[in-house]
C-alpha atoms as a PDB file:
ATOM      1  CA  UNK A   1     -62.289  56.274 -84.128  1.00  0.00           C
ATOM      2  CA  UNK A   2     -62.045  57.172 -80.597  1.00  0.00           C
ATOM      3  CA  UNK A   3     -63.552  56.342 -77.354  1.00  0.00           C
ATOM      4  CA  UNK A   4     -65.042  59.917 -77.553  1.00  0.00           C
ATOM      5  CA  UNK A   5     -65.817  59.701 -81.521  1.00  0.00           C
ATOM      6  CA  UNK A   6     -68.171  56.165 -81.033  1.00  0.00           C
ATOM      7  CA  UNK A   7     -70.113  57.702 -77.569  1.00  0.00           C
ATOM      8  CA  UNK A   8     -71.128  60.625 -80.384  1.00  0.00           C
ATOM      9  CA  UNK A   9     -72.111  57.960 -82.419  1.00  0.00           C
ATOM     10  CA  UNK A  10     -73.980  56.076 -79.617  1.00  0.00           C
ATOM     11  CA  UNK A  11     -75.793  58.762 -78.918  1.00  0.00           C
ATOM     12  CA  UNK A  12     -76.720  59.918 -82.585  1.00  0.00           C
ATOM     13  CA  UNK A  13     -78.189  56.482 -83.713  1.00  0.00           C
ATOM     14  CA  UNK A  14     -80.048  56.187 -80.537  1.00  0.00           C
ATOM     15  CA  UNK A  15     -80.809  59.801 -79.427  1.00  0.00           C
ATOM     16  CA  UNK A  16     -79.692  59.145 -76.488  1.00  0.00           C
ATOM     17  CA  UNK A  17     -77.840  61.769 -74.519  1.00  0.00           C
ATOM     18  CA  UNK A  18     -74.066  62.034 -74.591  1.00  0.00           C
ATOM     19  CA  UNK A  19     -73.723  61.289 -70.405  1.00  0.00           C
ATOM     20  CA  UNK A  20     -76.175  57.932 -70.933  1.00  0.00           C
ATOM     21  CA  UNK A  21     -74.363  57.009 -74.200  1.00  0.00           C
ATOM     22  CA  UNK A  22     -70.976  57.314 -72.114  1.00  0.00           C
ATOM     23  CA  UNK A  23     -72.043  55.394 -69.811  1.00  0.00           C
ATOM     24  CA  UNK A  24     -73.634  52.885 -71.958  1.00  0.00           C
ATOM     25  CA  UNK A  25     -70.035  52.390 -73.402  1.00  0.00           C
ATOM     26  CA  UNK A  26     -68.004  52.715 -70.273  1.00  0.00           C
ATOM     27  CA  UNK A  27     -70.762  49.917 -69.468  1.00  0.00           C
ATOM     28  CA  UNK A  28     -70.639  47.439 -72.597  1.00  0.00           C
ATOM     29  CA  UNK A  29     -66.010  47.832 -72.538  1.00  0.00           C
ATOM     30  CA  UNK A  30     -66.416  46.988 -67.947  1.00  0.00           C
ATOM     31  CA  UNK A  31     -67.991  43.860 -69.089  1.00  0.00           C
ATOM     32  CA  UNK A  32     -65.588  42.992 -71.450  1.00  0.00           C
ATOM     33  CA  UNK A  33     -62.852  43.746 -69.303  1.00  0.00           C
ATOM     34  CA  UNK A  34     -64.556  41.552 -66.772  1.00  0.00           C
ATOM     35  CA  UNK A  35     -65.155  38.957 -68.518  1.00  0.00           C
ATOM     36  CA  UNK A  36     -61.397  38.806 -70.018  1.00  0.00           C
ATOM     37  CA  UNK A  37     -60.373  39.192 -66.436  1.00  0.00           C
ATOM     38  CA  UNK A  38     -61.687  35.772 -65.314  1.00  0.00           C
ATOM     39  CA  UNK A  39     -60.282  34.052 -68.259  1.00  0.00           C
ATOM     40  CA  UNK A  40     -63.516  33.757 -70.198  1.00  0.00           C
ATOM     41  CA  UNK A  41     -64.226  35.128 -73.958  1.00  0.00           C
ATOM     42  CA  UNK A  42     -66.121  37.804 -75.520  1.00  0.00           C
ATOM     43  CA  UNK A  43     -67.772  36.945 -78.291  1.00  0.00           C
ATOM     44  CA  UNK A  44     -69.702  38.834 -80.584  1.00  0.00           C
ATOM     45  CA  UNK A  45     -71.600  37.094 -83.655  1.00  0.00           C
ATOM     46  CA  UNK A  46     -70.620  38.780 -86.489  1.00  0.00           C
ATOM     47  CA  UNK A  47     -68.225  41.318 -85.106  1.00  0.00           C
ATOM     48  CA  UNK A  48     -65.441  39.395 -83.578  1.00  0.00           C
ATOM     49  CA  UNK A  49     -64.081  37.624 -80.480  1.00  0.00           C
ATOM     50  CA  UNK A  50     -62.123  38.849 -77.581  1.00  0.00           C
ATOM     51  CA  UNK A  51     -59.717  36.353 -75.797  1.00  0.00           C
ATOM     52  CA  UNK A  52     -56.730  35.854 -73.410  1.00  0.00           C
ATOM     53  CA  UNK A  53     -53.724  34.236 -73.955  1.00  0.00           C
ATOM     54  CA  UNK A  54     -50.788  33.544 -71.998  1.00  0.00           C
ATOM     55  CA  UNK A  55     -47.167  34.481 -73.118  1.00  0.00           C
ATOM     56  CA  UNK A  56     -44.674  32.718 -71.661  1.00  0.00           C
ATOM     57  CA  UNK A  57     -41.251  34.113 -70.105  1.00  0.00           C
ATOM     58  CA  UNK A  58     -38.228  33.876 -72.487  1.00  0.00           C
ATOM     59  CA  UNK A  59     -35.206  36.057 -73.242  1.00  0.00           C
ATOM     60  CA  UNK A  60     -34.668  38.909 -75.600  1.00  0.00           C
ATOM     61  CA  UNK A  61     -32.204  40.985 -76.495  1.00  0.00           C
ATOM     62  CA  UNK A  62     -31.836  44.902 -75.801  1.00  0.00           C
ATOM     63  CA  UNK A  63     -30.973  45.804 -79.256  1.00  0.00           C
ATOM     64  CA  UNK A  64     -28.873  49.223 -78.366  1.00  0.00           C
ATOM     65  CA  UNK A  65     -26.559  46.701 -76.407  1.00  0.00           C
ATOM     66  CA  UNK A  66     -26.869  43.507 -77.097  1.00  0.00           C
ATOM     67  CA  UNK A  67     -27.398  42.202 -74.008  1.00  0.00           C
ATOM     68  CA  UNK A  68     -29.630  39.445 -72.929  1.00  0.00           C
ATOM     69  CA  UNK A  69     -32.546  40.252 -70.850  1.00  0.00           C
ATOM     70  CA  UNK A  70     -35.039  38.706 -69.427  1.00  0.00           C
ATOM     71  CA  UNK A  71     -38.875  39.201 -70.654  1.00  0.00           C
ATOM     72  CA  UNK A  72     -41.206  38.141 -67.768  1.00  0.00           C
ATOM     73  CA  UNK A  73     -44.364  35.928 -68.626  1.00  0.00           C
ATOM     74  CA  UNK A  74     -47.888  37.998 -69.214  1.00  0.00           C
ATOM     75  CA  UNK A  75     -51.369  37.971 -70.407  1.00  0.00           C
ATOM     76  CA  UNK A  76     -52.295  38.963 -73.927  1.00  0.00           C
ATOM     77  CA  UNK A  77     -55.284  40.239 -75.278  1.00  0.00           C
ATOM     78  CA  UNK A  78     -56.141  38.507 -78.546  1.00  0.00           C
ATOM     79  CA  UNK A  79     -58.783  39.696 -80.875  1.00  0.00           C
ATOM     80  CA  UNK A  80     -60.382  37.344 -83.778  1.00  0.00           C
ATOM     81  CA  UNK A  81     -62.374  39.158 -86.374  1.00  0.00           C
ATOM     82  CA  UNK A  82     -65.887  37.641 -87.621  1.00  0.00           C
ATOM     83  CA  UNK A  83     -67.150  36.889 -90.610  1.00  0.00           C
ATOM     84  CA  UNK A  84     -69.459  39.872 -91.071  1.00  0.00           C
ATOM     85  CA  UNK A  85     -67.246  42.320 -90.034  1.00  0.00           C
ATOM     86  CA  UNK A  86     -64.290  40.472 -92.313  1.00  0.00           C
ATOM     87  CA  UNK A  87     -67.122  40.810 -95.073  1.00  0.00           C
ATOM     88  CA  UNK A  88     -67.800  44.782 -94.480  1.00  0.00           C
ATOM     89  CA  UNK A  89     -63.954  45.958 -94.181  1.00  0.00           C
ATOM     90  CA  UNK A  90     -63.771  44.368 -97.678  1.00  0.00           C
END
């Protein structure tokens, strides 16, 4: 599924039109964007959890030449699946 595929779905389980169902999405993913921005978590009961974590900087190695490089230190977006929606996958 798509960004496109769940604002159709949006707007078929709520009859709501496809411009307010877009921008009920574009609304609900801002927030979580947000809120990962500032270092906090998402958390959804039953769905899952959203959080950041920080990846150090450490070397690697191009493998078409084997030289060393350096890999800088970034954020990560880490996702943790809940129990309900561990329970409805299987």
């Amino acid at each position: 599924m798509n960004k496109g595929e769940l604002v159709d779905a949006v707007a078929e389980k709520t009859g709501l039109s496809k411009s307010v169902a877009a921008d009920a999405v574009n609304a609900a993913f801002g927030a979580v964007i947000d809120a990962l921005k500032k270092g906090d978590k998402a958390a959804f009961i039953g769905f899952g959890t959203f959080s950041v974590s920080k990846r150090a900087a450490r070397e690697g190695r191009n493998p078409a030449t084997g030289k060393t490089i350096k890999i800088p230190a970034k954020n990560v977006v880490k996702f943790k699946a809940g129990k309900g929606l561990t329970e409805a996958v299987n």
